[in-house]
N, C-alpha and C. Protein backbone atom coordinates (compact mmCIF):
# COMPACT_ATOMS: atom_id res chain seq x y z
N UNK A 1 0.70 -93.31 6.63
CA UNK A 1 1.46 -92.38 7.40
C UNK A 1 0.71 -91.05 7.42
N UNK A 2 0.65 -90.53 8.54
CA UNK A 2 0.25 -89.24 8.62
C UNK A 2 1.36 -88.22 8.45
N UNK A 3 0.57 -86.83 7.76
CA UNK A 3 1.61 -85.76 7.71
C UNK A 3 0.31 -84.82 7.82
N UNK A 4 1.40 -83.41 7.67
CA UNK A 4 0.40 -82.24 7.68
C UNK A 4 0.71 -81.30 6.48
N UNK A 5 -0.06 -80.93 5.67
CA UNK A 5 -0.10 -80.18 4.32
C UNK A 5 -0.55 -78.88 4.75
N UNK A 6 0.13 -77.61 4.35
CA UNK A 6 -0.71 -76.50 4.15
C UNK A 6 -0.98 -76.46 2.76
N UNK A 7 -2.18 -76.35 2.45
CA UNK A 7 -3.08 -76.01 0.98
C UNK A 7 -3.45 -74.70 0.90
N UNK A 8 -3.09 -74.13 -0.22
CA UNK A 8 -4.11 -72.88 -0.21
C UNK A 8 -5.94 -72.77 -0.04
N UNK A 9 -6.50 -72.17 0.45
CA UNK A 9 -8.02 -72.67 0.64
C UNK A 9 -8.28 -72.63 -0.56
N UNK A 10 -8.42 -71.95 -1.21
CA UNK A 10 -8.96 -71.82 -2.53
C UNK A 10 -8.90 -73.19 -4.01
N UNK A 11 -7.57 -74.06 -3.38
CA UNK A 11 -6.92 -75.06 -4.03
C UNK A 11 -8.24 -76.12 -3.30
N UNK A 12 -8.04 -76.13 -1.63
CA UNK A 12 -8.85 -77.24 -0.87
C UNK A 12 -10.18 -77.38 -1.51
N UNK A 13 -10.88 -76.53 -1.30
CA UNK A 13 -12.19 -75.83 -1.58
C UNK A 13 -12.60 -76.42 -2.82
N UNK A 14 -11.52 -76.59 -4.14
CA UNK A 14 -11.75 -77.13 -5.21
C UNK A 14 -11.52 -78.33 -4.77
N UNK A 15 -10.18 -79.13 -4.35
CA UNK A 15 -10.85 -80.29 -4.36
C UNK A 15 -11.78 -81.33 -3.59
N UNK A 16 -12.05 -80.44 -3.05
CA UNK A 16 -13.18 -81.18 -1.87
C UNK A 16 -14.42 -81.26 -2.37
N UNK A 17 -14.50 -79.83 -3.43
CA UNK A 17 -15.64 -80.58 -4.29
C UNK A 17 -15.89 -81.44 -5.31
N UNK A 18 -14.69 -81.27 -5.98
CA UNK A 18 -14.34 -82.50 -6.80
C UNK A 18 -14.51 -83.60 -6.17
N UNK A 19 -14.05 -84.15 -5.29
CA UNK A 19 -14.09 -85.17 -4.19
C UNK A 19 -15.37 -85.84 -4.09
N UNK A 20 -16.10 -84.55 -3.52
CA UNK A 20 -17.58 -85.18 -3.27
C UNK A 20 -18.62 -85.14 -4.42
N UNK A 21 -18.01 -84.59 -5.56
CA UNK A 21 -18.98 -84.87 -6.81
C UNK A 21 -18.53 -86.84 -7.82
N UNK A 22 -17.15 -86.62 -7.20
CA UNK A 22 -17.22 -87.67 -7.86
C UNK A 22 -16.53 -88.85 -6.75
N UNK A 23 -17.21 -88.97 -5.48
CA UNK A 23 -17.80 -89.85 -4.56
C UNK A 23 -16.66 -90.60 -3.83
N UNK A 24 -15.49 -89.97 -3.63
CA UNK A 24 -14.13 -90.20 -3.27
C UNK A 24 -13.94 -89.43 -2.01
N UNK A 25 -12.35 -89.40 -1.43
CA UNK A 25 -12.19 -88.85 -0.39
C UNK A 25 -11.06 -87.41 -1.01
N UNK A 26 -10.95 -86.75 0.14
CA UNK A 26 -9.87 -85.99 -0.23
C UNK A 26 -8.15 -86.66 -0.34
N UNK A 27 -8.39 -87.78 0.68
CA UNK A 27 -6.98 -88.34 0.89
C UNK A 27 -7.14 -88.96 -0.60
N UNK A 28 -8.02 -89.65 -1.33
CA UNK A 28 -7.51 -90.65 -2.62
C UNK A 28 -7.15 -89.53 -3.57
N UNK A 29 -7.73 -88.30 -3.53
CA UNK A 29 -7.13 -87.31 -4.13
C UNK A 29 -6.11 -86.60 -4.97
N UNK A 30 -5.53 -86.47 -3.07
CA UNK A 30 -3.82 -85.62 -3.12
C UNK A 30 -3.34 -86.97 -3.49
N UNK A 31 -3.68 -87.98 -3.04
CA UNK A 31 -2.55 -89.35 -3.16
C UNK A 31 -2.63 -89.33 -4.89
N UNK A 32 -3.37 -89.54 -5.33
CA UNK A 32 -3.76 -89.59 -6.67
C UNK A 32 -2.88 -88.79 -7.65
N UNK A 33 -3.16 -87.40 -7.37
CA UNK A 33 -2.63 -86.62 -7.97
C UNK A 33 -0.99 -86.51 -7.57
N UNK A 34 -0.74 -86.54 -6.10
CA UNK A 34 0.90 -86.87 -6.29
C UNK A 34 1.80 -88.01 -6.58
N UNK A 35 0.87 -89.17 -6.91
CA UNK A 35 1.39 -90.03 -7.76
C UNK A 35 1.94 -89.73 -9.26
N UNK A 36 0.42 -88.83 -9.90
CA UNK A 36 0.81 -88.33 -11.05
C UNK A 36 1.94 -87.75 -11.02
N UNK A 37 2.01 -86.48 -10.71
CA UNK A 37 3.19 -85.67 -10.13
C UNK A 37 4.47 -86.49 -10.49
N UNK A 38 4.32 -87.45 -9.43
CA UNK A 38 5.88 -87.56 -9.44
C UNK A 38 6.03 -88.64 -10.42
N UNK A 39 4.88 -89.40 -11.23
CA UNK A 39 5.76 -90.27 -12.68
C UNK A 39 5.84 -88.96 -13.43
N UNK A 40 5.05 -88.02 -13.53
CA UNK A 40 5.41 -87.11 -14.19
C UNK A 40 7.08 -86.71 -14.65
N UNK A 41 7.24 -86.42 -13.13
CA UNK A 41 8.90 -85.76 -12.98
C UNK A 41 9.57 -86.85 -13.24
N UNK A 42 9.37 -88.47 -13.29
CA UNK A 42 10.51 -89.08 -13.05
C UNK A 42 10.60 -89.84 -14.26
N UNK A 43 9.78 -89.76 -15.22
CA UNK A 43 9.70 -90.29 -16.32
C UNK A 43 10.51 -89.84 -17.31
N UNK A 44 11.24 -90.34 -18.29
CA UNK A 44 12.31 -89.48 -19.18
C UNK A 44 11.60 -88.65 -20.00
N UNK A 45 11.61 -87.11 -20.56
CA UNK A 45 11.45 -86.50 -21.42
C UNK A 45 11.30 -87.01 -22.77
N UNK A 46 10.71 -87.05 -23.56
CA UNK A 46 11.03 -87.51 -24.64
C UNK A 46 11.69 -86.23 -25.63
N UNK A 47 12.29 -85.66 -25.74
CA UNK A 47 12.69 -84.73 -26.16
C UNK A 47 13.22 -85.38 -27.52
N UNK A 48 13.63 -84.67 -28.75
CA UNK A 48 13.99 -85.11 -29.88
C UNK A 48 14.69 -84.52 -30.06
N UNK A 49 15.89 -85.15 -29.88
CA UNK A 49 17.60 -84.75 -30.37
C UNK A 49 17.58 -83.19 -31.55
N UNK A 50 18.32 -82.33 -31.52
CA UNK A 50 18.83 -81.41 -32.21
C UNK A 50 19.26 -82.00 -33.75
N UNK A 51 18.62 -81.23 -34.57
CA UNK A 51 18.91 -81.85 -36.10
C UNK A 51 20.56 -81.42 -36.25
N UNK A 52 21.29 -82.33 -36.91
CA UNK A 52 22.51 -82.34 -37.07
C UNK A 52 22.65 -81.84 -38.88
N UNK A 53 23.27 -80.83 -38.26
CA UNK A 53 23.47 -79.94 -40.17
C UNK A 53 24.86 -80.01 -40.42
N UNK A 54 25.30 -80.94 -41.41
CA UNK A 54 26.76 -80.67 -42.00
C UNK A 54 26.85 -80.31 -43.23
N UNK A 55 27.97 -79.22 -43.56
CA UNK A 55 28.44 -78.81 -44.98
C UNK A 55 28.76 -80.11 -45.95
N UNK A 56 28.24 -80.13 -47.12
CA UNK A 56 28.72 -80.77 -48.13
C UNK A 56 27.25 -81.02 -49.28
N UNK A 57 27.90 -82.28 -50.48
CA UNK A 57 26.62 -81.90 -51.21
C UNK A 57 25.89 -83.26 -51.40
N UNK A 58 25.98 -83.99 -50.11
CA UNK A 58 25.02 -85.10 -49.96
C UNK A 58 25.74 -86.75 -49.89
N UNK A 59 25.19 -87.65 -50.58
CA UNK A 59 26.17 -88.69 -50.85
C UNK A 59 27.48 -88.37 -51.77
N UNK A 60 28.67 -89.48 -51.34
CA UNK A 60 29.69 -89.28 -51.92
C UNK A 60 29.17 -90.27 -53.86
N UNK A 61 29.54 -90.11 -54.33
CA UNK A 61 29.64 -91.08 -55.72
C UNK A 61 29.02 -92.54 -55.18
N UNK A 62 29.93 -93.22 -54.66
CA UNK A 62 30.08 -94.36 -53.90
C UNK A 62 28.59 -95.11 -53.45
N UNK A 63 27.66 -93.57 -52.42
CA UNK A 63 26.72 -94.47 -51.84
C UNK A 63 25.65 -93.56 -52.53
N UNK A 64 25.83 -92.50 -53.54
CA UNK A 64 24.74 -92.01 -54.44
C UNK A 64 23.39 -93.00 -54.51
N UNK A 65 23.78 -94.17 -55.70
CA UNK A 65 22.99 -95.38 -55.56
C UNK A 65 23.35 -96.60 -54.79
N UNK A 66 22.15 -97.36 -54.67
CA UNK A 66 22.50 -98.36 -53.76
C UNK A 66 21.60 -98.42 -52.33
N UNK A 67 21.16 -97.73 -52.36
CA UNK A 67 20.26 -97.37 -50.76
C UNK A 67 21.23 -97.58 -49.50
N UNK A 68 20.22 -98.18 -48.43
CA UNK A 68 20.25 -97.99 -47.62
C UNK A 68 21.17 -99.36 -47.24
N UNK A 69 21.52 -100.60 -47.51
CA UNK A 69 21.95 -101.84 -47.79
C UNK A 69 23.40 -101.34 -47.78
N UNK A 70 23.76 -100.63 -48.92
CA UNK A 70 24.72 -100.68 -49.19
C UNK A 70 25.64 -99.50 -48.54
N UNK A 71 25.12 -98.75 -47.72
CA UNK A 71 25.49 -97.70 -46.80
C UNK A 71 26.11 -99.11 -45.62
N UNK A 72 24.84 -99.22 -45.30
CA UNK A 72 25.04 -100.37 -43.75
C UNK A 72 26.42 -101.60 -44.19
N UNK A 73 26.19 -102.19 -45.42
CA UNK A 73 27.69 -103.04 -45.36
C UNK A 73 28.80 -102.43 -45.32
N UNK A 74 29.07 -100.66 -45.56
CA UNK A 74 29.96 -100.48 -45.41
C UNK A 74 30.14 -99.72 -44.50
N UNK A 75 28.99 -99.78 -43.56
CA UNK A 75 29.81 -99.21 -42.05
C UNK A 75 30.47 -100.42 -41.47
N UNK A 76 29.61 -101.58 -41.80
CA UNK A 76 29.94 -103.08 -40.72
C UNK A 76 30.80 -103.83 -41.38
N UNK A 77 31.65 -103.53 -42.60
CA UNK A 77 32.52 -104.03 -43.68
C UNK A 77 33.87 -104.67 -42.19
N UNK A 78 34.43 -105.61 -42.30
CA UNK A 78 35.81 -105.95 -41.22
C UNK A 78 34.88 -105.86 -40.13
N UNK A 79 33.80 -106.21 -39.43
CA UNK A 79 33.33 -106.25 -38.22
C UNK A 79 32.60 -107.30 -37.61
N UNK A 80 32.31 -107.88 -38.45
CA UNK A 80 32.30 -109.82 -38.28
C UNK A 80 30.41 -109.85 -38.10
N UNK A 81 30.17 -108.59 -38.74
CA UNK A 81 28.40 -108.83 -38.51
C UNK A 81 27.54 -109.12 -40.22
């Protein structure tokens, strides 16, 4: 499909030499680069959740010892897993 782009010259100018140094067109270019572009934008953030700070002074008695086992049976304790 054809369209029409205004570029700044100064933007063109660069990639046209880019282009012809590394033996391509201008169209595989812009196509190129607005491919990037837009997985760019459409790809999820990976952002890392906000640390969650609650008052108190750690494990209760209960799951002090015991690791990590014995935390998990008693979230899934009555849940048929």
């Amino acid at each position: 499909m054809k369209t029409t782009l205004e570029i700044s010259t100064p933007l063109l100018r660069r990639a046209k030499k880019l282009a012809l140094r590394e033996g391509t067109t201008l169209r595989s270019l812009v196509e190129e680069g607005l491919a990037q572009a837009l997985s760019n934008r459409s790809a999820p953030a990976n952002k890392i959740p906000p640390l969650v700070v609650v008052k108190g002074s750690g494990l209760s008695r209960d799951f002090a010892e015991g690791g990590w086992e014995k935390i998990r049976d008693a979230l899934y304790e009555g849940r048929g897993a």
